[in-house]
N, C-alpha and C. Protein backbone atom coordinates (compact mmCIF):
# COMPACT_ATOMS: atom_id res chain seq x y z
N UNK A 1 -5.91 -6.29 -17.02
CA UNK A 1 -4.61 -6.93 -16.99
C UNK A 1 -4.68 -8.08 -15.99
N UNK A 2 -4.25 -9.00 -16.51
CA UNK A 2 -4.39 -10.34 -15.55
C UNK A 2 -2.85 -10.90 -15.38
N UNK A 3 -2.35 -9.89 -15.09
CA UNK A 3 -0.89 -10.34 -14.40
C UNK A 3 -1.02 -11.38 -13.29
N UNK A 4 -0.06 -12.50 -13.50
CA UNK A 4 0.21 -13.38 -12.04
C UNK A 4 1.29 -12.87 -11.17
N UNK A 5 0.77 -12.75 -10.26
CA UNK A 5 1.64 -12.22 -8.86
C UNK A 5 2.74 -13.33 -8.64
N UNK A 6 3.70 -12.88 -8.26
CA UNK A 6 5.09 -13.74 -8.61
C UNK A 6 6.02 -13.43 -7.25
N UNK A 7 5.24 -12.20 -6.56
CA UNK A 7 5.92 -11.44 -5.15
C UNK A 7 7.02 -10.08 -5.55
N UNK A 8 7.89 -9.44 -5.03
CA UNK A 8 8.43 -8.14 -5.37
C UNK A 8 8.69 -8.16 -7.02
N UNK A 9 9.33 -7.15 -7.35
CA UNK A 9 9.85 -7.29 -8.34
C UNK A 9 11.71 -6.60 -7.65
N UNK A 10 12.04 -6.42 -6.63
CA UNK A 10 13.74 -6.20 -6.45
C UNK A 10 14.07 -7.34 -5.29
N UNK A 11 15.21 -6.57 -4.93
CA UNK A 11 15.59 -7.66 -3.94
C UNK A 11 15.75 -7.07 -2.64
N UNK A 12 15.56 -7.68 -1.83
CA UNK A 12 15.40 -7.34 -0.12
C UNK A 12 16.92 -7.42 0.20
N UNK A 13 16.94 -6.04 1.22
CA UNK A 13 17.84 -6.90 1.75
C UNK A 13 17.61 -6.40 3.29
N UNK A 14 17.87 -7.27 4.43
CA UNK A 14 17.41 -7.37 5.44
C UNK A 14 18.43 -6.72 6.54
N UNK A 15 18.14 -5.53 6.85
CA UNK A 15 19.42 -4.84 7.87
C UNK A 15 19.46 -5.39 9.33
N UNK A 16 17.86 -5.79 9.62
CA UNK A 16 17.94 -6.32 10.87
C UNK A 16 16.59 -7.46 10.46
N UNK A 17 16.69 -8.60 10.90
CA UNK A 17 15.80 -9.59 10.72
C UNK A 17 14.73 -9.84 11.83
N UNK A 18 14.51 -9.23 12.22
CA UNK A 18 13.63 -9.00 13.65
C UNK A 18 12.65 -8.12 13.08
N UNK A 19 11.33 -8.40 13.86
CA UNK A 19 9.81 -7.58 13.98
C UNK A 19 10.19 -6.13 14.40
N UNK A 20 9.82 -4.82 13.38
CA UNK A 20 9.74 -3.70 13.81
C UNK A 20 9.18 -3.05 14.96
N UNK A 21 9.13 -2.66 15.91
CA UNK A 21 8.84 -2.25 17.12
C UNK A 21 7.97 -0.82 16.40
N UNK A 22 6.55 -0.29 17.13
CA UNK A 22 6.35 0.63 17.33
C UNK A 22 4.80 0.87 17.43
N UNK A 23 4.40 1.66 18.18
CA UNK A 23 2.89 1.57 19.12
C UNK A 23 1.85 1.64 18.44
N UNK A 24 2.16 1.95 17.03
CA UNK A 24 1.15 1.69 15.89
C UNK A 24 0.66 0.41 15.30
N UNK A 25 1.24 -0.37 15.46
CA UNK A 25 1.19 -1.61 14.73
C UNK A 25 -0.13 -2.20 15.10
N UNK A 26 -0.83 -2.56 16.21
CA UNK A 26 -2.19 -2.90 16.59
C UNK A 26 -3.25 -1.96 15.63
N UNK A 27 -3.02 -0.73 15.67
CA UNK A 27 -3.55 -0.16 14.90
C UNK A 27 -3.82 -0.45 13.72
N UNK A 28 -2.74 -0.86 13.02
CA UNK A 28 -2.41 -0.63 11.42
C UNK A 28 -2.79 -2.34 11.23
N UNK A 29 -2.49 -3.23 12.31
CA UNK A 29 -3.41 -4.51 12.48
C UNK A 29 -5.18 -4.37 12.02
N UNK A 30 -5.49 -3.79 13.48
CA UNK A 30 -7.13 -3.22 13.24
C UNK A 30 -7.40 -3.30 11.74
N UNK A 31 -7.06 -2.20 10.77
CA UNK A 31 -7.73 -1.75 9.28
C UNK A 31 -7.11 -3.02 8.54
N UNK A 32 -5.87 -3.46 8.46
CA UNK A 32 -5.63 -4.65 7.94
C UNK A 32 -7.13 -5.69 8.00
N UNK A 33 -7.66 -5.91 9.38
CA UNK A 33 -8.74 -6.92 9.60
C UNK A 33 -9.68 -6.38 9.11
N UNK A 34 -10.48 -4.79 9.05
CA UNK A 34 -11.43 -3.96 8.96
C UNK A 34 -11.32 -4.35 7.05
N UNK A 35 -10.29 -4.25 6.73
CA UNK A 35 -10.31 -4.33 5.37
C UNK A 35 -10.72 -5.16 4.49
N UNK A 36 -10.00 -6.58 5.16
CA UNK A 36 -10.30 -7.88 4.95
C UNK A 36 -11.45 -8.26 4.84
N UNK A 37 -12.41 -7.88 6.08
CA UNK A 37 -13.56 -8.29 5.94
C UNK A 37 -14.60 -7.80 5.05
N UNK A 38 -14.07 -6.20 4.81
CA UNK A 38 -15.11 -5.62 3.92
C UNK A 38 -14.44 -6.03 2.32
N UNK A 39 -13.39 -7.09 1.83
CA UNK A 39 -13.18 -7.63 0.62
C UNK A 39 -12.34 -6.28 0.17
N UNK A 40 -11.37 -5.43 0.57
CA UNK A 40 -11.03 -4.86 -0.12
C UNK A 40 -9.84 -5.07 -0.24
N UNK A 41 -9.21 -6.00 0.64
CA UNK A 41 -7.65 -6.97 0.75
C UNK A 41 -7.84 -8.06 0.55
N UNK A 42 -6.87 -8.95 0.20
CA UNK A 42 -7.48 -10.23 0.94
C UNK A 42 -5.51 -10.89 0.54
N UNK A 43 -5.61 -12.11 0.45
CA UNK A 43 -3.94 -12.56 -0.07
C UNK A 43 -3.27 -12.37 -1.03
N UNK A 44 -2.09 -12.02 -0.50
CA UNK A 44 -1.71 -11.63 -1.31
C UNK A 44 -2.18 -10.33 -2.63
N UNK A 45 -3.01 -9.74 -2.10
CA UNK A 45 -4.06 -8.62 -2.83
C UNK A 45 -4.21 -7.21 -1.80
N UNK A 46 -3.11 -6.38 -1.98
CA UNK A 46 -3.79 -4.96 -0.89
C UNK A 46 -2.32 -4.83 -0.32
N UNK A 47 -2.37 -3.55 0.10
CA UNK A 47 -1.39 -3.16 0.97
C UNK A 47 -1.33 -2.09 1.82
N UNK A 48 -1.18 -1.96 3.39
CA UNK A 48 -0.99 -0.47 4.13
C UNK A 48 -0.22 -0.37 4.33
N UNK A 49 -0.03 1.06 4.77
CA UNK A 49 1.22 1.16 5.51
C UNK A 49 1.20 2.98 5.97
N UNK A 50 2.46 2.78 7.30
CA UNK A 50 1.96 4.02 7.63
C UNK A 50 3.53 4.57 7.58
N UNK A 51 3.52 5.89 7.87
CA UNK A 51 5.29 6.75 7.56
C UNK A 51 5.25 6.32 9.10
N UNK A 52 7.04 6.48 9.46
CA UNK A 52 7.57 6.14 10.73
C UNK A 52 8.84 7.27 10.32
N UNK A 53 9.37 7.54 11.92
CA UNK A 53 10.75 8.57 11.62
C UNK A 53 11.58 8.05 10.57
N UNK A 54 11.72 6.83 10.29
CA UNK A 54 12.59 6.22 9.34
C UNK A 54 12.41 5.26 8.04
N UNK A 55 11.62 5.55 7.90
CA UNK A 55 10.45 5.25 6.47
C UNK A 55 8.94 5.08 6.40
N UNK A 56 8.81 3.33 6.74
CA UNK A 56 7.16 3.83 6.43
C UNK A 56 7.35 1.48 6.75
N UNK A 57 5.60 1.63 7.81
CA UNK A 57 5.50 0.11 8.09
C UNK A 57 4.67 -0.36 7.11
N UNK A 58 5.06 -1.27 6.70
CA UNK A 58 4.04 -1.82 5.46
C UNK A 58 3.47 -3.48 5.59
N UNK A 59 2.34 -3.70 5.30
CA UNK A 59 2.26 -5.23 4.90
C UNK A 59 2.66 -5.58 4.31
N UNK A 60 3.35 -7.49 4.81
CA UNK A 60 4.03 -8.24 3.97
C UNK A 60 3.93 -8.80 2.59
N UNK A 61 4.56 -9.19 1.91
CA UNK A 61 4.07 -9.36 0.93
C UNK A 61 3.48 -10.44 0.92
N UNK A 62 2.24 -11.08 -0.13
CA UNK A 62 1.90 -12.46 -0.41
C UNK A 62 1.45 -13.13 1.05
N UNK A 63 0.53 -12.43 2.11
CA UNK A 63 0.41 -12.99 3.18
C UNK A 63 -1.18 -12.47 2.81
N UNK A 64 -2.04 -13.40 4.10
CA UNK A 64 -3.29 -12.97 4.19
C UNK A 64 -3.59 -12.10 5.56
N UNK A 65 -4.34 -10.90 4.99
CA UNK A 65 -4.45 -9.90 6.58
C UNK A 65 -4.93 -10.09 7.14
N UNK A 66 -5.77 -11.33 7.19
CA UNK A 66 -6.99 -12.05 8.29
C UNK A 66 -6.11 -12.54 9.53
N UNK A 67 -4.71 -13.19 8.64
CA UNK A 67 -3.99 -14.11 10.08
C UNK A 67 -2.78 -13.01 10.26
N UNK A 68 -2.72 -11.86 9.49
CA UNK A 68 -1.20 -11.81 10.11
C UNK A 68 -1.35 -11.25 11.50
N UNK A 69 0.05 -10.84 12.47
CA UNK A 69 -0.19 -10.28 13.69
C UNK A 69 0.99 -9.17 13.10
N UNK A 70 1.22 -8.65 14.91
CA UNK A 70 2.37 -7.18 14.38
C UNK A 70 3.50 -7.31 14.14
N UNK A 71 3.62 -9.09 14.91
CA UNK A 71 5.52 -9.31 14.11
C UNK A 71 5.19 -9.31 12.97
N UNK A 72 4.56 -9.18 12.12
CA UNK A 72 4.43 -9.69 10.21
C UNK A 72 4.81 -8.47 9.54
N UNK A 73 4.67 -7.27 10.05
CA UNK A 73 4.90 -6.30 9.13
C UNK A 73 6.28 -5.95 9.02
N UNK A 74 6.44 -5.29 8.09
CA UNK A 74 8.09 -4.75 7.93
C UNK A 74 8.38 -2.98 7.52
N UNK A 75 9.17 -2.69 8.31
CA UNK A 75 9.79 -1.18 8.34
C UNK A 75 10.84 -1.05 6.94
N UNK A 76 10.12 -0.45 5.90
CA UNK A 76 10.95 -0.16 4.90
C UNK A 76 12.05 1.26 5.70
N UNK A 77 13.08 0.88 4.68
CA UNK A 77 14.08 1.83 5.22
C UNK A 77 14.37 2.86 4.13
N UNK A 78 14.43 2.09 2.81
CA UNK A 78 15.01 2.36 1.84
C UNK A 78 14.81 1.65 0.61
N UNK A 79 13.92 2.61 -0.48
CA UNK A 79 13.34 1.78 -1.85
C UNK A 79 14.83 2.37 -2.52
N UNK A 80 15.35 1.40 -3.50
CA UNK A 80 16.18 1.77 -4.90
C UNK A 80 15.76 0.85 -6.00
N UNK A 81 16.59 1.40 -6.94
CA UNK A 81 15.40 1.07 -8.33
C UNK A 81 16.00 -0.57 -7.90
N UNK A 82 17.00 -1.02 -7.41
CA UNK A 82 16.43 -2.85 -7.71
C UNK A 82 16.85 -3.15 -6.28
N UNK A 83 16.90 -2.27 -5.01
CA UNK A 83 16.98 -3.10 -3.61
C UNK A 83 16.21 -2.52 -2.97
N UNK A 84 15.57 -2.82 -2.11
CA UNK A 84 15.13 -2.53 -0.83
C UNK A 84 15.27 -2.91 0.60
N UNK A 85 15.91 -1.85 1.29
CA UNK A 85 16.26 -2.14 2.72
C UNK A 85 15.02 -1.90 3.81
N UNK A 86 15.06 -3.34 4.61
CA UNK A 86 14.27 -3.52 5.37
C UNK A 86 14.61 -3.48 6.64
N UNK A 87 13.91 -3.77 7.81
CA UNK A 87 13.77 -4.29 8.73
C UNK A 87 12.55 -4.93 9.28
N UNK A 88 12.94 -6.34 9.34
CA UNK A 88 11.43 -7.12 9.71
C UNK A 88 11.86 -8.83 9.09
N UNK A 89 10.73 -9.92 9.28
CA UNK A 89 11.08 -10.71 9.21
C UNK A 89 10.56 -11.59 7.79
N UNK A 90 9.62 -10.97 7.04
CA UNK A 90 9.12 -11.23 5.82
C UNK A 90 9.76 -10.00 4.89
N UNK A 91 9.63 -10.08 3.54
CA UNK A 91 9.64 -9.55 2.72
C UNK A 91 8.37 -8.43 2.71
N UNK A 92 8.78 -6.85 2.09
CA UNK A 92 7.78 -5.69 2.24
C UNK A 92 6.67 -6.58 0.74
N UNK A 93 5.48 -5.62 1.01
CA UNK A 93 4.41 -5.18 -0.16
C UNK A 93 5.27 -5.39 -1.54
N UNK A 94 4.85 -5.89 -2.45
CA UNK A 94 5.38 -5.60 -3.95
C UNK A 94 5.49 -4.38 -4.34
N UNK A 95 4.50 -3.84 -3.66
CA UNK A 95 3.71 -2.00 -3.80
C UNK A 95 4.71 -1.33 -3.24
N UNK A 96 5.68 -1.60 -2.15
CA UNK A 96 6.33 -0.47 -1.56
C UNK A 96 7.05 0.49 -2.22
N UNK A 97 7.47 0.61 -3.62
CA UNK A 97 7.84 1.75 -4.08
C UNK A 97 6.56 2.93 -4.38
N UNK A 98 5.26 1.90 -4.51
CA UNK A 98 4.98 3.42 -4.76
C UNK A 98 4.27 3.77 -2.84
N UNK A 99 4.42 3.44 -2.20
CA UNK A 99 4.51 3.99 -1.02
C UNK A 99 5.34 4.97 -0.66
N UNK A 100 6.88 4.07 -1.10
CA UNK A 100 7.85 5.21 -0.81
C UNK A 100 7.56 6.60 -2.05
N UNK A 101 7.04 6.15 -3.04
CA UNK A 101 7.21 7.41 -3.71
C UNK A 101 6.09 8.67 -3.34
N UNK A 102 4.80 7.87 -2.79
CA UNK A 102 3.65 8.93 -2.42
C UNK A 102 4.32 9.48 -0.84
N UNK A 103 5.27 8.76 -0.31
CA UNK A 103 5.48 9.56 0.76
C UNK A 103 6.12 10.43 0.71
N UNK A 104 7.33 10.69 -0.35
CA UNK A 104 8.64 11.13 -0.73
C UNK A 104 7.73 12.62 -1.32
N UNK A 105 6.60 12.61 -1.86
CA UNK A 105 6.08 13.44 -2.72
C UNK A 105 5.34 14.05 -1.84
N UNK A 106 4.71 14.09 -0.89
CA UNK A 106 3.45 14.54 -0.27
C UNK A 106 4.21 14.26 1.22
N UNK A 107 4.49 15.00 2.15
CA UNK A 107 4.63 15.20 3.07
C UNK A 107 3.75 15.15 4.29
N UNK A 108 2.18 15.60 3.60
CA UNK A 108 1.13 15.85 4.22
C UNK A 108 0.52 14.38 4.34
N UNK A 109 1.01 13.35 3.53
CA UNK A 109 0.75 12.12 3.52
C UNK A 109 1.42 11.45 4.62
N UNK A 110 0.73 10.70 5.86
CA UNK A 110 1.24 9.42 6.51
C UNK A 110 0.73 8.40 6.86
N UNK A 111 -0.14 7.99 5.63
CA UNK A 111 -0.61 6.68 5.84
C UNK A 111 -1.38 6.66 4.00
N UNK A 112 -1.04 4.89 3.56
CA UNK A 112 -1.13 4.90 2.85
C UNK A 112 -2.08 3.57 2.46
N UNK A 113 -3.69 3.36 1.64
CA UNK A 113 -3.98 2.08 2.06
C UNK A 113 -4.36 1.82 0.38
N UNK A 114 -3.83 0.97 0.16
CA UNK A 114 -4.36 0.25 -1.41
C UNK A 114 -4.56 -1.21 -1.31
N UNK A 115 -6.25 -0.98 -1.95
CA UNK A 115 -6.97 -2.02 -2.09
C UNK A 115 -7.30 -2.61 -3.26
N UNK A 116 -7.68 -3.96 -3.69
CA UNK A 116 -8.44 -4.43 -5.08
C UNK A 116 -9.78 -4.37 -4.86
N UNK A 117 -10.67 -4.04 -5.38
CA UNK A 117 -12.28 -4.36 -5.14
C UNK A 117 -12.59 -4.04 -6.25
N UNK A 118 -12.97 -4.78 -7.72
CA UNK A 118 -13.25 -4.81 -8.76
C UNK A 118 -14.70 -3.76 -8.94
N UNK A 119 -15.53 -3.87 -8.14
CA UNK A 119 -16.57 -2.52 -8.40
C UNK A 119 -16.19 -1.15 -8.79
N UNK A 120 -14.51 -0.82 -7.38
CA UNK A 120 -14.22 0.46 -7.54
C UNK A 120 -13.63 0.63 -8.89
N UNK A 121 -13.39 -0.64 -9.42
CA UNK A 121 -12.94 -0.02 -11.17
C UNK A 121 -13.46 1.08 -12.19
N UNK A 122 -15.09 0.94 -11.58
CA UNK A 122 -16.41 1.39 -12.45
C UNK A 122 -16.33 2.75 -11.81
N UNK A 123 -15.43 3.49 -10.95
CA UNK A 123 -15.68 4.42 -10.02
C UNK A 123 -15.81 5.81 -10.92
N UNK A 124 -16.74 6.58 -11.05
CA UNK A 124 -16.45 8.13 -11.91
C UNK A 124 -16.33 8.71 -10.98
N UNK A 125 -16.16 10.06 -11.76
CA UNK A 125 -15.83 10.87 -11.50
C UNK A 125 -14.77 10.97 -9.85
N UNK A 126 -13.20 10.59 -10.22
CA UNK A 126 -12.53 10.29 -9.25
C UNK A 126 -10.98 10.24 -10.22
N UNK A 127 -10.14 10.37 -9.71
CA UNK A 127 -8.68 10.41 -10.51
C UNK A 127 -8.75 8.68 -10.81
N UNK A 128 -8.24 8.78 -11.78
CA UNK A 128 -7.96 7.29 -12.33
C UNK A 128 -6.22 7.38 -13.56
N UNK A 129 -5.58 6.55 -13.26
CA UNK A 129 -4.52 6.35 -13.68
C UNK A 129 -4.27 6.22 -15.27
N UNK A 130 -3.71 6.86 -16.34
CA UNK A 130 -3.89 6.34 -17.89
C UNK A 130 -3.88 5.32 -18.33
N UNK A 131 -2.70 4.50 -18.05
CA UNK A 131 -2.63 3.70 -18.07
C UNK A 131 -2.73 2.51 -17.22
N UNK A 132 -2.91 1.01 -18.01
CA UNK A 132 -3.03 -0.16 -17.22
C UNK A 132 -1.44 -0.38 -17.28
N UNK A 133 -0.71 -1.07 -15.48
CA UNK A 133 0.85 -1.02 -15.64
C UNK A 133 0.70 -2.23 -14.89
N UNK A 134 1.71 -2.77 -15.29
CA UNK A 134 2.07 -4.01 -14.38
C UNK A 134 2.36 -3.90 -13.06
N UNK A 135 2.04 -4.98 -11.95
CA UNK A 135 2.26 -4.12 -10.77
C UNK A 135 3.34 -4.24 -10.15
N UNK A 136 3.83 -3.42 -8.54
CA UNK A 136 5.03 -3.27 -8.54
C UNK A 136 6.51 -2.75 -9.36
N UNK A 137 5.84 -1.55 -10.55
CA UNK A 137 6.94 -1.75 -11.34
C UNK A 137 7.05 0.37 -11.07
N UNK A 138 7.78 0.43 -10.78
CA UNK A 138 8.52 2.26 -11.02
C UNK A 138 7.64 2.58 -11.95
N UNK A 139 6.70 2.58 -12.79
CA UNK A 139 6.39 3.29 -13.69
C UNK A 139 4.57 2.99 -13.21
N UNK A 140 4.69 2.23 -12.60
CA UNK A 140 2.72 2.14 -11.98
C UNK A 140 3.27 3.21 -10.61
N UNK A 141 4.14 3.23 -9.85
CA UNK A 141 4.57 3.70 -8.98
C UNK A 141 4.21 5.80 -9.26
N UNK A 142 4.78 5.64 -10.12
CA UNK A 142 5.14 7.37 -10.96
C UNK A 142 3.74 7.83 -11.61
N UNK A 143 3.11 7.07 -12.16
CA UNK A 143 1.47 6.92 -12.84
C UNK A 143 0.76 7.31 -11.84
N UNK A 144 0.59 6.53 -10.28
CA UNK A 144 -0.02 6.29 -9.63
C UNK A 144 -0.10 7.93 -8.69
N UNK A 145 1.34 7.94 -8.46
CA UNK A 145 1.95 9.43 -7.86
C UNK A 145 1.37 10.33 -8.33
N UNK A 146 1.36 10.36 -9.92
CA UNK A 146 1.02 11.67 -11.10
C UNK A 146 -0.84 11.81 -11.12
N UNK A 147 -1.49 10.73 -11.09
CA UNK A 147 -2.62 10.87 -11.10
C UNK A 147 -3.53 11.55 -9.65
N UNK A 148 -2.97 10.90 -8.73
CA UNK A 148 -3.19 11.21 -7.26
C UNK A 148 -3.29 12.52 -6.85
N UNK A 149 -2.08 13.38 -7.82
CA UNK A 149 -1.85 14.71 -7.34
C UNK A 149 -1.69 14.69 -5.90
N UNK A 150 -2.86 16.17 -5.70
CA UNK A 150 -3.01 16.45 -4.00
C UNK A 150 -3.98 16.04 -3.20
N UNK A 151 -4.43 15.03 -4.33
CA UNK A 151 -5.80 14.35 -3.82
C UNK A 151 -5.93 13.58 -3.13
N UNK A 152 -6.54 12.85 -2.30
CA UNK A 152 -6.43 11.59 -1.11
C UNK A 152 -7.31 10.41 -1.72
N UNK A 153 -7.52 10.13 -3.01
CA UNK A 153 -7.60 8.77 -3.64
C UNK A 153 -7.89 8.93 -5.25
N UNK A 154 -7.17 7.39 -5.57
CA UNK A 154 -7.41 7.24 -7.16
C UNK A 154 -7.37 6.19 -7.84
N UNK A 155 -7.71 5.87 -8.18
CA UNK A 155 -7.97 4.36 -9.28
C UNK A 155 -6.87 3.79 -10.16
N UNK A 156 -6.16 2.51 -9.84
CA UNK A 156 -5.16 2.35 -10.53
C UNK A 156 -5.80 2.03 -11.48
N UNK A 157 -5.97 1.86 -12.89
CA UNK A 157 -6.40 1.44 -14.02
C UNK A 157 -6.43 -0.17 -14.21
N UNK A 158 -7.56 -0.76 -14.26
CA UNK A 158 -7.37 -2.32 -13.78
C UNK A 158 -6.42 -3.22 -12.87
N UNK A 159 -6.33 -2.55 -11.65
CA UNK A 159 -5.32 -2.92 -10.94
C UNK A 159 -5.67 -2.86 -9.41
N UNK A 160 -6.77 -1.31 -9.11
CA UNK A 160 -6.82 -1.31 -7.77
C UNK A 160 -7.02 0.42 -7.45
N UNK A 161 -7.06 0.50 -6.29
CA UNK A 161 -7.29 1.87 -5.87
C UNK A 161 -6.58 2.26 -4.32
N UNK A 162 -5.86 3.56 -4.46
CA UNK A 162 -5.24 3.51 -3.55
C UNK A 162 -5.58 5.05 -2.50
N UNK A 163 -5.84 4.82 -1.36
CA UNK A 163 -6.98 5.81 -0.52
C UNK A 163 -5.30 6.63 0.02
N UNK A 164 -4.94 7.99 0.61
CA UNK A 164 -4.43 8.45 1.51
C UNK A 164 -4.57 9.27 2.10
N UNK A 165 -4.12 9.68 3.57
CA UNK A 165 -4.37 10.41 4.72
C UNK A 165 -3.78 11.06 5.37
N UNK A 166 -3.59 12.09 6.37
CA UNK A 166 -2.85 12.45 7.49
C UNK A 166 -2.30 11.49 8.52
N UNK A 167 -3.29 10.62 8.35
CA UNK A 167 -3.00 9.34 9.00
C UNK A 167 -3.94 7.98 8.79
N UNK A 168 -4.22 7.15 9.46
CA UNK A 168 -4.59 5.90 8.83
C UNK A 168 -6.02 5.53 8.83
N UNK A 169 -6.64 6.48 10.16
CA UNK A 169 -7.89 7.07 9.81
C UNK A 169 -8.74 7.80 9.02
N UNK A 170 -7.35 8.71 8.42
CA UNK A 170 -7.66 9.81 7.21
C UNK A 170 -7.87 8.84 6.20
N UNK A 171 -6.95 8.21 6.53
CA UNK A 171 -6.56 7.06 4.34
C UNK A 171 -7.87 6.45 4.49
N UNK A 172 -8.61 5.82 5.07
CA UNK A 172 -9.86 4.83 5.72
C UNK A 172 -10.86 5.81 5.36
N UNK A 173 -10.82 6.52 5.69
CA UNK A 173 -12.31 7.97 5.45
C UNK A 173 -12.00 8.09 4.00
N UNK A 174 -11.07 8.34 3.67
CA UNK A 174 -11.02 8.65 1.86
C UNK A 174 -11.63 7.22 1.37
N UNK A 175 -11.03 6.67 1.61
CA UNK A 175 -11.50 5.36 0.72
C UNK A 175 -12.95 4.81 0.78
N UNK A 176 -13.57 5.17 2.30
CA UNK A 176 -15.05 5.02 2.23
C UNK A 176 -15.55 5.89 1.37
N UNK A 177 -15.08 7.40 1.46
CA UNK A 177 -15.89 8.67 0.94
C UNK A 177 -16.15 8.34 -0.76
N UNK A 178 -15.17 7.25 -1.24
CA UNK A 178 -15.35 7.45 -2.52
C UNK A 178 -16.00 6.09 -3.06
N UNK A 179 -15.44 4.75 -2.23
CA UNK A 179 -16.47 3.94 -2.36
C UNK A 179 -17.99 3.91 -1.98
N UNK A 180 -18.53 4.99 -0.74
CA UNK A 180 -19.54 5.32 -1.30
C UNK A 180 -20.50 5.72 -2.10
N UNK A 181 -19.97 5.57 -3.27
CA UNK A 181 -20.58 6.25 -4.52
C UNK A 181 -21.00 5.22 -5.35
N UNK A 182 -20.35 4.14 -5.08
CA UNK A 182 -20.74 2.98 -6.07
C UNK A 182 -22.49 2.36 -5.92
């Protein structure tokens, strides 16, 4: 599927327009850069994010993770099928519903990292999604959820692959453990 990226598919809406505060963000910086370099993000292509008491911090959308810093990310508050409440000063991931939905589903989940790297397409023996879905849409979101199970990674179907963890070290170890295989 050679969809053109166009940025969300709902609409933001911004509760507080200010950089999310919280002691993770250098962190969740770090694998942003760690990622970048190993080609498994790059602009506008990839997304992390980790759970917080009040949703979950995610990369911006349509930015590159080489330059962003920790004001760039944004604290989802609240996915609905056509708004999303933020806090932060860019617009969330296109991806953030299915963030919110792998978090909503899995408890044991708090950190979430999806990458493009066209090799991992070829990946066997590993969960892989039925279908090819357009991205950002509730139904790659629900696909993505359903295939994943209780597992900590799976192959979107020409689209990407998405690693998760206990935390952001966990999501990072899954995603090596299985791109090692290629």
């Amino acid at each position: 599927m050679a969809e053109v990226y166009v940025g969300p598919k709902f609409q933001t809406i911004f509760t507080r327009r200010q950089s999310p505060t919280d002691e993770r963000l250098p962190e969740l910086l770090s694998w942003c850069r760690q990622w970048a370099q190993a080609g498994w993000i790059a602009k506008a292509v990839g997304n992390l994010s980790y759970r917080t008491a009040a949703g979950f911090i995610i990369t911006p959308t349509g930015t590159n993770p080489a330059t962003l810093t920790t004001a760039d990310f944004v604290e989802v508050l609240d996915v609905g099928e056509k708004e999303t409440r933020v806090i932060g000063i860019h617009e969330p991931s296109s991806e953030c519903r299915m963030h919110a939905g792998i978090y909503a589903a899995r408890p044991d989940v708090n950190a979430i990292f999806h990458g493009h790297y066209a090799p991992a397409l070829q990946l066997t023996g590993v969960a892989i999604t039925e279908h090819e879905i357009a991205y950002g849409t509730p139904a790659l979101a629900m696909e993505t959820m359903q295939a994943l199970g209780a597992g900590n990674f799976v192959i979107m179907r020409g689209h990407g692959f998405v690693a998760v963890g206990s935390g952001m070290r966990a999501a990072h170890a899954a995603a090596v453990d299985a791109l090692s295989r290629l």
